[in-house]
Protein backbone atom coordinates (compact mmCIF):
# COMPACT_ATOMS: atom_id res chain seq x y z
CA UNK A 1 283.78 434.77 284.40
CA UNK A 2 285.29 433.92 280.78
CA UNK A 3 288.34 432.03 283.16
CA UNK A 4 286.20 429.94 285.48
CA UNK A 5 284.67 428.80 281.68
CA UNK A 6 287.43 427.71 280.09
CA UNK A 7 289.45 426.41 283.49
CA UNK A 8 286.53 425.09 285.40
CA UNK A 9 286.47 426.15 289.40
CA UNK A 10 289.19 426.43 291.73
CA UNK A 11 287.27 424.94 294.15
CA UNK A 12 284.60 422.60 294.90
CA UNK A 13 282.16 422.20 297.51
CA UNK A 14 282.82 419.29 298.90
CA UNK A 15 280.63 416.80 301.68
CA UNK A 16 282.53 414.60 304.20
CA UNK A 17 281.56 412.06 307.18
CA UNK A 18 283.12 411.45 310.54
CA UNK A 19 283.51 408.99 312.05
CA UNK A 20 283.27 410.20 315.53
CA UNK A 21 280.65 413.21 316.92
CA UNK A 22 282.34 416.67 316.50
CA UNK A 23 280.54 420.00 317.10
CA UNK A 24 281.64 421.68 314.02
CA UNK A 25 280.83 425.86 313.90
CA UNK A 26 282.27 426.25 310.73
CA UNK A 27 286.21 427.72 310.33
CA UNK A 28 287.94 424.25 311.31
CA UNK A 29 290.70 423.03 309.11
CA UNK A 30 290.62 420.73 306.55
CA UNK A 31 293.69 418.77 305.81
CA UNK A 32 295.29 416.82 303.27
CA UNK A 33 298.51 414.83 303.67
CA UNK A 34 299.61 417.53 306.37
CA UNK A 35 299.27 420.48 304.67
CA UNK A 36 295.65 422.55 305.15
CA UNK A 37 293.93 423.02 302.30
CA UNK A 38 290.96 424.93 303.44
CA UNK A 39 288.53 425.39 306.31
CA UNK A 40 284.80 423.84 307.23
CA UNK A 41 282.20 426.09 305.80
CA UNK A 42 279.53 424.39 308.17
CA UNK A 43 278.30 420.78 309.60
CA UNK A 44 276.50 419.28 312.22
CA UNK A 45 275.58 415.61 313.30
CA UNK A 46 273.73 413.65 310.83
CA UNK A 47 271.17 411.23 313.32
CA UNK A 48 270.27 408.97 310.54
CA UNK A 49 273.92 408.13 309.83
CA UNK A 50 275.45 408.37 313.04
CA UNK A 51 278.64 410.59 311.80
CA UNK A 52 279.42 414.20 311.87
CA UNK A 53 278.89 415.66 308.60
CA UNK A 54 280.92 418.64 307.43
CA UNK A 55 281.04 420.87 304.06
CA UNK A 56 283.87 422.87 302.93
CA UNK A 57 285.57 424.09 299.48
CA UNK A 58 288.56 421.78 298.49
CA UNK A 59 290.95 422.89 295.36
CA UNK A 60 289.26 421.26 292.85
CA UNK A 61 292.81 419.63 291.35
CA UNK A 62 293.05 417.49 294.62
CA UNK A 63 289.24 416.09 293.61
CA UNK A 64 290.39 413.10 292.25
CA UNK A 65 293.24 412.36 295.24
CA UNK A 66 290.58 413.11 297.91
CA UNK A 67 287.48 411.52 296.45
CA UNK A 68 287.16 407.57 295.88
């Protein structure tokens, strides 16, 4: 606990949009520049925005790469 204090999280829950309709379960792959970085904790449509919305945990020292 005294570590995630002083270094802040490894990862962060993180939101993202899509473009397109997906039926996410949860467990798909999130990528960055090729490489995977972590997996889709769980998403669904959103009907007022008309994208696929999808959570999952990035590492929190791609935040500012990922994020704009």
């Amino acid at each position: 606990m005294q570590e995630v204090k002083e270094k802040g999280p490894r990862r962060i829950l993180s939101c993202f949009t899509i473009d397109e309709e997906f039926l996410l379960n949860g467990g798909e792959t999130i990528y960055h520049n090729g490489e995977v970085i972590d997996v889709v904790t769980s998403g669904g449509f959103g009907y007022t925005i008309g994208k696929t919305i999808a959570y999952g945990y990035i590492p929190s020292d791609l935040l500012n790469e990922i994020i704009f």
